[in-house]
C-alpha atoms as a PDB file:
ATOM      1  CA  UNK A   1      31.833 -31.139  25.958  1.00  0.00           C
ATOM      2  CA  UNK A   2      28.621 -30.905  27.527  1.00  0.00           C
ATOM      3  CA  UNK A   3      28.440 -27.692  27.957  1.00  0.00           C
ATOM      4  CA  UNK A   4      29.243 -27.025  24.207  1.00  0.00           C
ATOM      5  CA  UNK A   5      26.597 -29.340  23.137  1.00  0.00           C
ATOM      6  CA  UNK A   6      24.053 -27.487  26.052  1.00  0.00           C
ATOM      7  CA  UNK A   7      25.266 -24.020  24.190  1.00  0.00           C
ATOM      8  CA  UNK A   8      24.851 -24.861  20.523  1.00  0.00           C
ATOM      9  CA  UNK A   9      21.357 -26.170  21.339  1.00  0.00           C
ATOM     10  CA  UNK A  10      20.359 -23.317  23.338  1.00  0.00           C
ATOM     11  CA  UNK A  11      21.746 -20.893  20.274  1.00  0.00           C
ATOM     12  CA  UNK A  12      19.513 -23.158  18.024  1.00  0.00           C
ATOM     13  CA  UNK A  13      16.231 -22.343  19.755  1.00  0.00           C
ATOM     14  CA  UNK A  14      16.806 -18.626  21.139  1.00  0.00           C
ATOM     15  CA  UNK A  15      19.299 -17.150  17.982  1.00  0.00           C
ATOM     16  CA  UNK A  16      22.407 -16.579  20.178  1.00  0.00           C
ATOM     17  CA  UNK A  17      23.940 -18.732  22.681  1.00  0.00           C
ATOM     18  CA  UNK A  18      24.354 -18.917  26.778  1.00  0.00           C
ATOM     19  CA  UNK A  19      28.164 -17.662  24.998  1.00  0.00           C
ATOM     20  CA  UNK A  20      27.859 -16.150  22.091  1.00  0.00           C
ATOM     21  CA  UNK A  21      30.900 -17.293  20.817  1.00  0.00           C
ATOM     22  CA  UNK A  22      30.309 -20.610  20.247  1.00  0.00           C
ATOM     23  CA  UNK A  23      33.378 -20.967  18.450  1.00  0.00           C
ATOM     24  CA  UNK A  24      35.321 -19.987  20.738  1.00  0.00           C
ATOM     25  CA  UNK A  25      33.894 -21.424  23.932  1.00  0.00           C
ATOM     26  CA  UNK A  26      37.457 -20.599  26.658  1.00  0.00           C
ATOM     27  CA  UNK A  27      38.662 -18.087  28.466  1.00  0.00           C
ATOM     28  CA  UNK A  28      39.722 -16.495  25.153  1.00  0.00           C
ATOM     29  CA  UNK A  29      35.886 -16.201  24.174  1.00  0.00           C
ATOM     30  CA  UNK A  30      32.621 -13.910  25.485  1.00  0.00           C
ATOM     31  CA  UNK A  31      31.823 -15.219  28.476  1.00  0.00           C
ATOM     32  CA  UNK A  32      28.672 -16.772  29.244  1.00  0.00           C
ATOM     33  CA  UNK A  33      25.384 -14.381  30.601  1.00  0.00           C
ATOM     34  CA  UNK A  34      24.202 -17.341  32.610  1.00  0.00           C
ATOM     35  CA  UNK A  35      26.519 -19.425  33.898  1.00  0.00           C
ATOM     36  CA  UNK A  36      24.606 -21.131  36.353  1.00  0.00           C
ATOM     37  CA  UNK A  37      22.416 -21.908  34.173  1.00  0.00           C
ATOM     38  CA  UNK A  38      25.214 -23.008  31.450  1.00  0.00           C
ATOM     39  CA  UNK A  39      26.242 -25.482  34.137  1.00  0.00           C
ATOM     40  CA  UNK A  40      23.054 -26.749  35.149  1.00  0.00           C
ATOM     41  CA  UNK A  41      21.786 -27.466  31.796  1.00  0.00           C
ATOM     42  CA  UNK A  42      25.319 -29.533  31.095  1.00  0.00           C
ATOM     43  CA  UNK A  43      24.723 -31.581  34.180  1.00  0.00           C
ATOM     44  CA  UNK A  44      21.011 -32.364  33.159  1.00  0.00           C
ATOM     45  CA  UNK A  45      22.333 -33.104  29.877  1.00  0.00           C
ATOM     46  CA  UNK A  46      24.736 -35.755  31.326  1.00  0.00           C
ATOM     47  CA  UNK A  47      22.131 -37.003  33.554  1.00  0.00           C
ATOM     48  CA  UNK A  48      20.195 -37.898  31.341  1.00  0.00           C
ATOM     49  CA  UNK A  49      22.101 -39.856  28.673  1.00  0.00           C
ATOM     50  CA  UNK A  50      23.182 -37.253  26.888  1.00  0.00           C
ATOM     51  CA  UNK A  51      19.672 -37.321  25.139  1.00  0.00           C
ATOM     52  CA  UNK A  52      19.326 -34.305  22.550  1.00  0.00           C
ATOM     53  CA  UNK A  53      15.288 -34.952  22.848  1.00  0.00           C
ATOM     54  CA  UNK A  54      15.222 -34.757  26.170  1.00  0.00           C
ATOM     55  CA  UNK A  55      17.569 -31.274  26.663  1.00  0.00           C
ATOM     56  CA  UNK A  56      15.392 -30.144  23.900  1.00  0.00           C
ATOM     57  CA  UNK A  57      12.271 -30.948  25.483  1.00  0.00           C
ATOM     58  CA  UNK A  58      13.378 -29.493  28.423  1.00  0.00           C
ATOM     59  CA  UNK A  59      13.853 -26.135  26.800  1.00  0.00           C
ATOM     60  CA  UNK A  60      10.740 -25.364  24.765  1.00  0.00           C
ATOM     61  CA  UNK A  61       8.629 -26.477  27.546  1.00  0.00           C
ATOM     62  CA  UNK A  62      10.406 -24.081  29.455  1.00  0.00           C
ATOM     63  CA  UNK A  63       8.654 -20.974  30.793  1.00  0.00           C
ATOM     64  CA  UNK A  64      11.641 -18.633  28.957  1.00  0.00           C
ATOM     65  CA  UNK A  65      11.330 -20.396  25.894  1.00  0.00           C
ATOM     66  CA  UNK A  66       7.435 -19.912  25.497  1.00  0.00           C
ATOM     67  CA  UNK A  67       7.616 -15.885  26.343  1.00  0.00           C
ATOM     68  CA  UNK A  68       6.249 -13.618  23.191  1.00  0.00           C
ATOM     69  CA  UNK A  69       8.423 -11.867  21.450  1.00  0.00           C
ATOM     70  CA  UNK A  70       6.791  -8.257  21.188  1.00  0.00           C
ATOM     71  CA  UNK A  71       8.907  -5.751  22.260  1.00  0.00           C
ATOM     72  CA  UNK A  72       8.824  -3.546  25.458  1.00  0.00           C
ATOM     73  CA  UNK A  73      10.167  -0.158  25.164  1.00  0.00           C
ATOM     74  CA  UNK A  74      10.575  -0.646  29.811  1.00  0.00           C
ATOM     75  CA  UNK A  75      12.809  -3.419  28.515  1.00  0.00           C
ATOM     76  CA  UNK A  76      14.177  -2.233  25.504  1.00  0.00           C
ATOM     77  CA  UNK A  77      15.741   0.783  27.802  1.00  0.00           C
ATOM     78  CA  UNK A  78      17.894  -1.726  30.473  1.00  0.00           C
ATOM     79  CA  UNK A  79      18.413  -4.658  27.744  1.00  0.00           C
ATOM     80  CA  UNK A  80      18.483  -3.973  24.316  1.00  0.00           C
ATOM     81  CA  UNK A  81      19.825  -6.749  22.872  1.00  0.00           C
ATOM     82  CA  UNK A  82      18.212  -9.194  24.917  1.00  0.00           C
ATOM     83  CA  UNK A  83      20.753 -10.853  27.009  1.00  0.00           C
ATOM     84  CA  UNK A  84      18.930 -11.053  29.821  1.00  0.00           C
ATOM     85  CA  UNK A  85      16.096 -13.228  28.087  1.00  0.00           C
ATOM     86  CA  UNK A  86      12.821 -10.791  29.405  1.00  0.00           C
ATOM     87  CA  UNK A  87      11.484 -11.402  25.999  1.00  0.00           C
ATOM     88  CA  UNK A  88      12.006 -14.528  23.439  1.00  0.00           C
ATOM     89  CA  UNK A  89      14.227 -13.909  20.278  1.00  0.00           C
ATOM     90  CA  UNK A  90      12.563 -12.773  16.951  1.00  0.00           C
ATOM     91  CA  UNK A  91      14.428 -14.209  13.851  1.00  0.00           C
ATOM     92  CA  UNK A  92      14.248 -15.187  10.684  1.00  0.00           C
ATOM     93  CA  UNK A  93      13.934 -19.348   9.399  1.00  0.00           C
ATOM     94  CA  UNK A  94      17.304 -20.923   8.366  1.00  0.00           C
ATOM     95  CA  UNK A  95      16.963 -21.458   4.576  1.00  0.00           C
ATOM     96  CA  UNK A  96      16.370 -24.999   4.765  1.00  0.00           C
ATOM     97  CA  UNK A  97      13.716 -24.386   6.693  1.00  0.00           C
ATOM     98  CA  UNK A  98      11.884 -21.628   4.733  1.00  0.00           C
ATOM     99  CA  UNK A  99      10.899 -23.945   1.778  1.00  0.00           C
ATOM    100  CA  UNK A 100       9.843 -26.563   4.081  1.00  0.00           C
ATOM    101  CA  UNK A 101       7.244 -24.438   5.783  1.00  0.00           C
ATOM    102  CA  UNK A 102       5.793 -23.821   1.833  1.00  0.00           C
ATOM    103  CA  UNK A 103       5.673 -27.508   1.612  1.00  0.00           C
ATOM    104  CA  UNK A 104       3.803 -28.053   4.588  1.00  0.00           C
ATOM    105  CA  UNK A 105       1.241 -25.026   4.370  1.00  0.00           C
ATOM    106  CA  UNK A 106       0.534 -26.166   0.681  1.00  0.00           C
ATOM    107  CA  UNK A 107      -0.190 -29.671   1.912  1.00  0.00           C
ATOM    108  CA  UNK A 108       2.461 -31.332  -0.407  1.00  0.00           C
ATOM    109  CA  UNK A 109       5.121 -31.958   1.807  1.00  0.00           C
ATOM    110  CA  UNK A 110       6.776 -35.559   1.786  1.00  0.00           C
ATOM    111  CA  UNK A 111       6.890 -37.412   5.486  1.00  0.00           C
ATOM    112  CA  UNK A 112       9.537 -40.617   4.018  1.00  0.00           C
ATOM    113  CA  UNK A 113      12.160 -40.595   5.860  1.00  0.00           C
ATOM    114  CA  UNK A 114      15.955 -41.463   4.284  1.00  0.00           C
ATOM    115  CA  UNK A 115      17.504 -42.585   1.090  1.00  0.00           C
ATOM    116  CA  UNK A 116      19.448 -40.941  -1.717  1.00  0.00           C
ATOM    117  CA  UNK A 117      19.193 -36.904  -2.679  1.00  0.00           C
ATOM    118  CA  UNK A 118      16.770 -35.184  -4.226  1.00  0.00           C
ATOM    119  CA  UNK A 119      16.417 -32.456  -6.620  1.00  0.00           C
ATOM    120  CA  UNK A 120      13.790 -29.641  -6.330  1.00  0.00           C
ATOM    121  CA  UNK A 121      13.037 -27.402  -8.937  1.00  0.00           C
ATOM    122  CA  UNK A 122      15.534 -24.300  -9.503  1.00  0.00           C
ATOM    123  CA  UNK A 123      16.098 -21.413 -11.767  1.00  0.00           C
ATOM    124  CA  UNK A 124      17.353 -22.447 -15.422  1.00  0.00           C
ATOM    125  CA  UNK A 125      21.297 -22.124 -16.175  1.00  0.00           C
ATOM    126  CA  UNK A 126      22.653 -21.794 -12.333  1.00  0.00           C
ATOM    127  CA  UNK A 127      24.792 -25.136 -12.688  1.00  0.00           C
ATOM    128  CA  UNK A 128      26.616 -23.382 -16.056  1.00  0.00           C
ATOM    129  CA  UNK A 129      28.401 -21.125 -13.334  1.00  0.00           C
ATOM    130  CA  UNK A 130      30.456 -23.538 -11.559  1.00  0.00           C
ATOM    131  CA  UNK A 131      33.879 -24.423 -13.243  1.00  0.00           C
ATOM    132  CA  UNK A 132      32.459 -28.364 -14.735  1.00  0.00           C
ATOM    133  CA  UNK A 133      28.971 -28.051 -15.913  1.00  0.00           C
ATOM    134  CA  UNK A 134      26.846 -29.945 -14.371  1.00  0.00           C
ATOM    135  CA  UNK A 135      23.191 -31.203 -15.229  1.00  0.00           C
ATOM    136  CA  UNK A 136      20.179 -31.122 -12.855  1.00  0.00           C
ATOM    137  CA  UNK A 137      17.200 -32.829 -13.260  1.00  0.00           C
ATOM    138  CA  UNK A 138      14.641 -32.249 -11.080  1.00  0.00           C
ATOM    139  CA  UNK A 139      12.818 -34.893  -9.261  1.00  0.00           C
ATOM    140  CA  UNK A 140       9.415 -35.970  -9.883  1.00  0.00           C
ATOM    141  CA  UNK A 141       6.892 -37.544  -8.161  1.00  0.00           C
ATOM    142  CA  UNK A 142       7.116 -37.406  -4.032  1.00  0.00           C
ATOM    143  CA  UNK A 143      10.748 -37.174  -4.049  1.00  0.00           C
ATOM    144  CA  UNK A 144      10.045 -33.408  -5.852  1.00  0.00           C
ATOM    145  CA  UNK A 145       8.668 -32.781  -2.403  1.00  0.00           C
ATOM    146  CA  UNK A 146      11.054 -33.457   0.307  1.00  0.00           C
ATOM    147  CA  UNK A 147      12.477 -31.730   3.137  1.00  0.00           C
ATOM    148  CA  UNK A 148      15.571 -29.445   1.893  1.00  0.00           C
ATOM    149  CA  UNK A 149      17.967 -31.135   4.349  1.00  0.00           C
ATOM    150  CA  UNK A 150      17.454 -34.195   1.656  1.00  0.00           C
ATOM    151  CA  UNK A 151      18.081 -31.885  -1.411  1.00  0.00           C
ATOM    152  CA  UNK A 152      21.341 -32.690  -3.445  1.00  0.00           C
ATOM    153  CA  UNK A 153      24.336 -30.299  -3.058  1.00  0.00           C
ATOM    154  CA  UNK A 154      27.102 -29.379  -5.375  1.00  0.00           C
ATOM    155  CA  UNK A 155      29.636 -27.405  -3.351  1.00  0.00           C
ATOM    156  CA  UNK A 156      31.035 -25.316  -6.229  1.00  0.00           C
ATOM    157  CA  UNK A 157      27.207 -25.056  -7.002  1.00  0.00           C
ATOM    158  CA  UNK A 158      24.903 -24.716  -3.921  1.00  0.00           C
ATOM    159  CA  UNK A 159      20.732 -24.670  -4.683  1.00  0.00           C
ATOM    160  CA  UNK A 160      20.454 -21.144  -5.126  1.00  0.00           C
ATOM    161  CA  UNK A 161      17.451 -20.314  -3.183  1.00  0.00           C
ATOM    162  CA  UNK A 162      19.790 -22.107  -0.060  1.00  0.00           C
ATOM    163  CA  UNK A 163      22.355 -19.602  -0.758  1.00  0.00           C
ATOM    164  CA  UNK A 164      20.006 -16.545  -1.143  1.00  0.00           C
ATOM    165  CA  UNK A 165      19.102 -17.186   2.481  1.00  0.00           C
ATOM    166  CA  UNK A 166      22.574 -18.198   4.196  1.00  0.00           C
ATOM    167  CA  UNK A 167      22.895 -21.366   3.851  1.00  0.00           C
ATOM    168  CA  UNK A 168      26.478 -22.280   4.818  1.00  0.00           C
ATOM    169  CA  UNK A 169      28.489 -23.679   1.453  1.00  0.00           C
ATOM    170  CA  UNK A 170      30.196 -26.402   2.872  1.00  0.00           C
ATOM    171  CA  UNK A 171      33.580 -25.712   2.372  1.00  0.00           C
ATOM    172  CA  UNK A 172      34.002 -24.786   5.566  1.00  0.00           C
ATOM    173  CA  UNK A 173      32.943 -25.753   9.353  1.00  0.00           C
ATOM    174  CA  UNK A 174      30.207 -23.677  10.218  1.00  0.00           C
ATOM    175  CA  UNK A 175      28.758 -23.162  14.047  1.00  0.00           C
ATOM    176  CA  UNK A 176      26.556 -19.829  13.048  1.00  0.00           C
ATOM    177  CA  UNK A 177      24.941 -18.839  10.821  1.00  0.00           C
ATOM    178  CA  UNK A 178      24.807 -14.769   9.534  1.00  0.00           C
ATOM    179  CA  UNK A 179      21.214 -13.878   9.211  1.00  0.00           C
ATOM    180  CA  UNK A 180      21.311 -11.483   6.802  1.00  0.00           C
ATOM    181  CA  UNK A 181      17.896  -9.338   5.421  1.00  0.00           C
ATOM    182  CA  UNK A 182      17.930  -8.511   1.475  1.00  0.00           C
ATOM    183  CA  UNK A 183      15.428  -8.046  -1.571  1.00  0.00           C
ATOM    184  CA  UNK A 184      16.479 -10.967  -3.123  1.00  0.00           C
ATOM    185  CA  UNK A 185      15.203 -13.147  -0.868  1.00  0.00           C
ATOM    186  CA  UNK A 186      11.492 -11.495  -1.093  1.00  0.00           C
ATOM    187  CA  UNK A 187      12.031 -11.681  -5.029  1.00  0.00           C
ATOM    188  CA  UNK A 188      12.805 -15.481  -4.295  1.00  0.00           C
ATOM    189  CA  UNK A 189       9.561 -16.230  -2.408  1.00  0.00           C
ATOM    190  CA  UNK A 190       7.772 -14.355  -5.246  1.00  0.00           C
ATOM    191  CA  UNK A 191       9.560 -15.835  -8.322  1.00  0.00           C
ATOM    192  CA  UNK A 192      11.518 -19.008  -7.646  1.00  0.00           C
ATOM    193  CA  UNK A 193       9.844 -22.130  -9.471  1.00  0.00           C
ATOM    194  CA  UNK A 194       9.609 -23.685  -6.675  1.00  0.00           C
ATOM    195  CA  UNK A 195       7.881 -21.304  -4.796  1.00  0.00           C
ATOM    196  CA  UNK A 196       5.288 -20.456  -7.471  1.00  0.00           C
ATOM    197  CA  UNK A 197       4.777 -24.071  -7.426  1.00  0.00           C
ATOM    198  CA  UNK A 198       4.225 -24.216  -3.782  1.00  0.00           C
ATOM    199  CA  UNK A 199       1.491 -21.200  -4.237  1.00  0.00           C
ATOM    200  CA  UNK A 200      -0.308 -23.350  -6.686  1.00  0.00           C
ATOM    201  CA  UNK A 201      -0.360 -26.161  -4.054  1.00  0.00           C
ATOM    202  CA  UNK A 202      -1.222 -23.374  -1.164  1.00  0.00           C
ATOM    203  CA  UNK A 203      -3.970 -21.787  -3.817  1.00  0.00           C
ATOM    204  CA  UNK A 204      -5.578 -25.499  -4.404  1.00  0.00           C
ATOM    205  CA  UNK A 205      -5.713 -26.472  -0.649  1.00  0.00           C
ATOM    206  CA  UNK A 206      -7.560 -23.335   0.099  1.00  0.00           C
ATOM    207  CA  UNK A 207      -9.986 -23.854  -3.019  1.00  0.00           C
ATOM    208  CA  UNK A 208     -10.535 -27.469  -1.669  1.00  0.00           C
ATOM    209  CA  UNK A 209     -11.406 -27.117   2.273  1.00  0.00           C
ATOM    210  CA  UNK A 210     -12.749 -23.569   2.396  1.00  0.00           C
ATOM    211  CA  UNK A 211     -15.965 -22.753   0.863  1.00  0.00           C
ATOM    212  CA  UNK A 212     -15.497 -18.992   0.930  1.00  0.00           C
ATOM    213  CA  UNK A 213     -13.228 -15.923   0.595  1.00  0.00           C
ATOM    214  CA  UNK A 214     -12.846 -15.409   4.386  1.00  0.00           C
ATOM    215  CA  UNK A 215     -13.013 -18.803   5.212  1.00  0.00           C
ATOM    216  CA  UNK A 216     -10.052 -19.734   2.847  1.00  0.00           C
ATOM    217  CA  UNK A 217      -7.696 -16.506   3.704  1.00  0.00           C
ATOM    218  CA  UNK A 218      -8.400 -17.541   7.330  1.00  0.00           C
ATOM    219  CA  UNK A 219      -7.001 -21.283   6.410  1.00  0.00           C
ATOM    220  CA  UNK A 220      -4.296 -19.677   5.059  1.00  0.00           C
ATOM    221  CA  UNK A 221      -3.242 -17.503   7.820  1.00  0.00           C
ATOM    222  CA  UNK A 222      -3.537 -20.485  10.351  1.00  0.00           C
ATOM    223  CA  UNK A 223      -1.264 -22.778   7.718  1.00  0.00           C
ATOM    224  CA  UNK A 224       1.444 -20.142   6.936  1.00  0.00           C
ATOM    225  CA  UNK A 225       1.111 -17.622  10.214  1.00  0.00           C
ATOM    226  CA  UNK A 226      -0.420 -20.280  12.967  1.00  0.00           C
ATOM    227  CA  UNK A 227      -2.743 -17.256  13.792  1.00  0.00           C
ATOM    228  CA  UNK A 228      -6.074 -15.509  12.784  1.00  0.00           C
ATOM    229  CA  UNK A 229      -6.325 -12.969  10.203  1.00  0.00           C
ATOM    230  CA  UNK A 230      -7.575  -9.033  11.166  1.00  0.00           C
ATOM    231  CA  UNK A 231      -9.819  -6.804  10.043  1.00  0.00           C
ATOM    232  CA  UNK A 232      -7.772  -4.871   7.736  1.00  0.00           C
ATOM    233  CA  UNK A 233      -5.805  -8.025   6.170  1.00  0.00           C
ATOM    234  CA  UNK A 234      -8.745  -9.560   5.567  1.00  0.00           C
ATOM    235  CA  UNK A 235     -10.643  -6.738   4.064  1.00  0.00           C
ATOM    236  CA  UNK A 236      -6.940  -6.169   1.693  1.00  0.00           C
ATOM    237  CA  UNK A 237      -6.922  -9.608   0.764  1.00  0.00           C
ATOM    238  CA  UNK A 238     -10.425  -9.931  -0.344  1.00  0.00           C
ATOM    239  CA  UNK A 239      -9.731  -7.208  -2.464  1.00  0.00           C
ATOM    240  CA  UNK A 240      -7.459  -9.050  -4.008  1.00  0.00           C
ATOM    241  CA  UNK A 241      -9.039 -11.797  -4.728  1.00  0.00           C
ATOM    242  CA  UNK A 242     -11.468  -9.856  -6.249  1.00  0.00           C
ATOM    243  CA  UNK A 243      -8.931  -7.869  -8.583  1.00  0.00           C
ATOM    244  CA  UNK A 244      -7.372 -11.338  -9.450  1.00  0.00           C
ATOM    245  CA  UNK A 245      -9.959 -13.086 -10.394  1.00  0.00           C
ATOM    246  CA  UNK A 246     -11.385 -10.219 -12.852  1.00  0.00           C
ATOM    247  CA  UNK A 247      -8.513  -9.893 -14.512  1.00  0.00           C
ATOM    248  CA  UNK A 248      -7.930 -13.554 -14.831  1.00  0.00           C
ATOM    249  CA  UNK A 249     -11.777 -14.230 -16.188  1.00  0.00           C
ATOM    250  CA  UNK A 250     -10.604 -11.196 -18.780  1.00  0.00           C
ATOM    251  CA  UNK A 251      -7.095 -12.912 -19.707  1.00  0.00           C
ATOM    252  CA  UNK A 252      -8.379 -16.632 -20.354  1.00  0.00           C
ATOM    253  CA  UNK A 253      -5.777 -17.939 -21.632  1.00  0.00           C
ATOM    254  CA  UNK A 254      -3.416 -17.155 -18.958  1.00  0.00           C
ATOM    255  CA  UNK A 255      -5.211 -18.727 -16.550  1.00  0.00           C
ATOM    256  CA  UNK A 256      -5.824 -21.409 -18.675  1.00  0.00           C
ATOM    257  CA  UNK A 257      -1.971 -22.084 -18.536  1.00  0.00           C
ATOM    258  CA  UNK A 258      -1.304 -21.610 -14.943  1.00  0.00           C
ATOM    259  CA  UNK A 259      -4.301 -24.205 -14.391  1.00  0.00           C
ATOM    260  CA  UNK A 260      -2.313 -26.893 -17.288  1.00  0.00           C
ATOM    261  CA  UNK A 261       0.586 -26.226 -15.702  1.00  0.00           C
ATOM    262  CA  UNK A 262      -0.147 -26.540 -12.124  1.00  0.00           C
ATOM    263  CA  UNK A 263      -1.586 -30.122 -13.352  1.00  0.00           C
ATOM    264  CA  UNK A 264       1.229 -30.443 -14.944  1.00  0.00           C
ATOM    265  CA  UNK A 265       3.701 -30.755 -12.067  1.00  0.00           C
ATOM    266  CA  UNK A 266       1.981 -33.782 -10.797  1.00  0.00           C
ATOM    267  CA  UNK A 267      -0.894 -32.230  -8.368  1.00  0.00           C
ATOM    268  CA  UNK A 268      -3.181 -34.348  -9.924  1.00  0.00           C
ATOM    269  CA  UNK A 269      -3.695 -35.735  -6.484  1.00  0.00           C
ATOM    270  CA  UNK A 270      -6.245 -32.928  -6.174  1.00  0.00           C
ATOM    271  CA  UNK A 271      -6.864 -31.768  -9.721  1.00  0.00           C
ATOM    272  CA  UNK A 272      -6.951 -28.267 -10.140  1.00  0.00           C
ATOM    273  CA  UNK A 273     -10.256 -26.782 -11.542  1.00  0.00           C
ATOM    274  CA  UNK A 274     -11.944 -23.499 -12.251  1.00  0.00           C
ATOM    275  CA  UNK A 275      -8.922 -21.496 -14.124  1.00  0.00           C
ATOM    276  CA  UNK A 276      -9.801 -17.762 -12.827  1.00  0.00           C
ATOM    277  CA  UNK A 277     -10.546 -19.067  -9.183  1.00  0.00           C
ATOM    278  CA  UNK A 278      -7.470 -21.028  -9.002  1.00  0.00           C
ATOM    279  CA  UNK A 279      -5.130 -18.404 -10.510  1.00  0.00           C
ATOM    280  CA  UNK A 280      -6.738 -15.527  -8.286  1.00  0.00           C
ATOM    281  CA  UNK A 281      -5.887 -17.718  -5.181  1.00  0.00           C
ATOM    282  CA  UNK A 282      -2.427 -18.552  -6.213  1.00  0.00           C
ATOM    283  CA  UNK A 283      -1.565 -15.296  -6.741  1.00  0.00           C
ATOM    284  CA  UNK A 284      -2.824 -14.679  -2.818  1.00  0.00           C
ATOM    285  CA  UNK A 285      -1.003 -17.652  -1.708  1.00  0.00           C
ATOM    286  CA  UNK A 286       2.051 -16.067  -3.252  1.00  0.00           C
ATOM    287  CA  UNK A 287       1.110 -13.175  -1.266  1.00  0.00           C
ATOM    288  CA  UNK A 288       0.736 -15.339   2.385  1.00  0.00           C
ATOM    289  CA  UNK A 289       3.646 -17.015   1.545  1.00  0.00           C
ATOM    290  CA  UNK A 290       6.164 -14.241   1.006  1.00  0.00           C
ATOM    291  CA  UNK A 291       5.106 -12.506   4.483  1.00  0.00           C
ATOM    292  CA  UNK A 292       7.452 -11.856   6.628  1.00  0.00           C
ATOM    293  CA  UNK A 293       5.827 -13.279   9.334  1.00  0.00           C
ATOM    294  CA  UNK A 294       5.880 -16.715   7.568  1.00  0.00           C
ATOM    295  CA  UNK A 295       9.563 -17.283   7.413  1.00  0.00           C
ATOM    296  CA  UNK A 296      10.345 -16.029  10.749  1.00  0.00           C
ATOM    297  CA  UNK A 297      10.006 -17.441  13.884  1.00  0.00           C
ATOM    298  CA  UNK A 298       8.482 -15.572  16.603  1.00  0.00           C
END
């Protein structure tokens, strides 16, 4: 048992496990790449009270856990896939995860712990596809902003930005999950509600603690990216702005409605002012916030 538990932690934090079929952990399965290690980690997990924080602080403070994850075409040649561990894994967010990083970037993200489920904002008419209609109403208030693992699912139904990026339906058991790389999930970041909303929050945080263009594309890149911005991407998002913000100061009155309704949705915490500003920097946040390099973990 303990060295299922060690494995399906390990396959949490580095995308595949010690055995990679974690389904089938016997002598009918892969068998594991390290099994030293396999054992050692189950004994340490005993050892300690069978304590999940402790096995997991033990890996990410561990030297193999905190490698980069650039590729090396030396090590490319012998290991290709990895199994040896000279590099950390590259991979994309699990979908639960993806909105939550949104949340926290934009600054809106709920910390309560608990209670009933919630219902974020989603596309009009998806729960008119499941076999008994169903109604949702999304939340207001904090609960609108809550970590996905509290949002309310309908089996039949699932939240369709979830689904878009492989969220398991629940139907079935599932140990793994299929990463899986498509255009709909881009055209999600870029055109879900609740992403758009989430770009308004992104675009209003930036407007509020940065007093310039660089300064607030550099905030952005160390809330969505953890890093600092180059040259280049700072020299292409300036441009943006710039673009943006013309056309916006040309097309009042659509900026005058993204600026209502960002207000609107309750971020009247930090009202939102200045309609071409604040609808040139959404559309950047938009931009930060459907990178690649913001969903995936590397």
């Amino acid at each position: 048992l303990a060295r299922v538990a060690v494995n399906r932690m390990w396959q949490h934090l580095f995308g595949q496990g010690i055995v990679q079929t974690d389904n089938d952990f016997g002598s009918q399965g892969i068998p594991p790449t390290h099994p030293q290690l396999l054992d050692w980690l189950a004994v340490e997990f005993m050892e300690n009270d069978w304590s999940q924080k402790e096995l997991h602080r033990l890996l990410v403070t561990s030297a193999t856990y905190r490698q980069a994850s650039s590729r090396r075409a030396d090590v490319d040649r012998i290991d290709p896939a990895n199994k040896w561990l000279a590099r950390q894994a590259r991979f994309r967010l699990d979908a639960e995860l993806v909105r939550d990083v949104a949340l926290a970037a934009s600054g809106m993200l709920s910390a309560r712990m608990g209670g009933p489920g919630v219902f974020p904002p989603q596309p009009e008419g998806c729960m008119d596809l499941g076999q008994h209609r169903k109604t949702w109403k999304a939340s207001t208030g904090e609960n609108r902003y809550r970590r996905a693992a509290y949002t309310y699912r309908w089996r039949n139904t699932p939240h369709p930005a979830l689904k878009v990026f492989d969220a398991p339906d629940g139907l079935a058991a599932c140990t793994r999950r299929i990463r899986s790389n498509t255009p709909l999930q881009a055209l999600t970041l870029l055109n879900d509600p609740a992403f758009i909303e989430l770009s308004m929050g992104l675009a209003n945080r930036l407007l509020t603690e940065a007093a310039t263009a660089e300064e607030r594309i550099r905030l952005g890149f160390q809330l969505c990216l953890n890093r600092e911005p180059d040259v280049e991407e700072v020299r292409l998002l300036t441009g943006l702005v710039a673009q943006q913000t013309k056309e916006f100061a040309a097309q009042a009155s659509s900026a005058k409605a993204i600026v209502v309704h960002a207000n609107a949705l309750g971020q009247a915490t930090r009202p939102v002012t200045g309609d071409a500003a604040f609808s040139a920097w959404t559309m950047v946040a938009r931009v930060i916030l459907n990178l690649d390099e913001t969903i995936t973990r590397e």
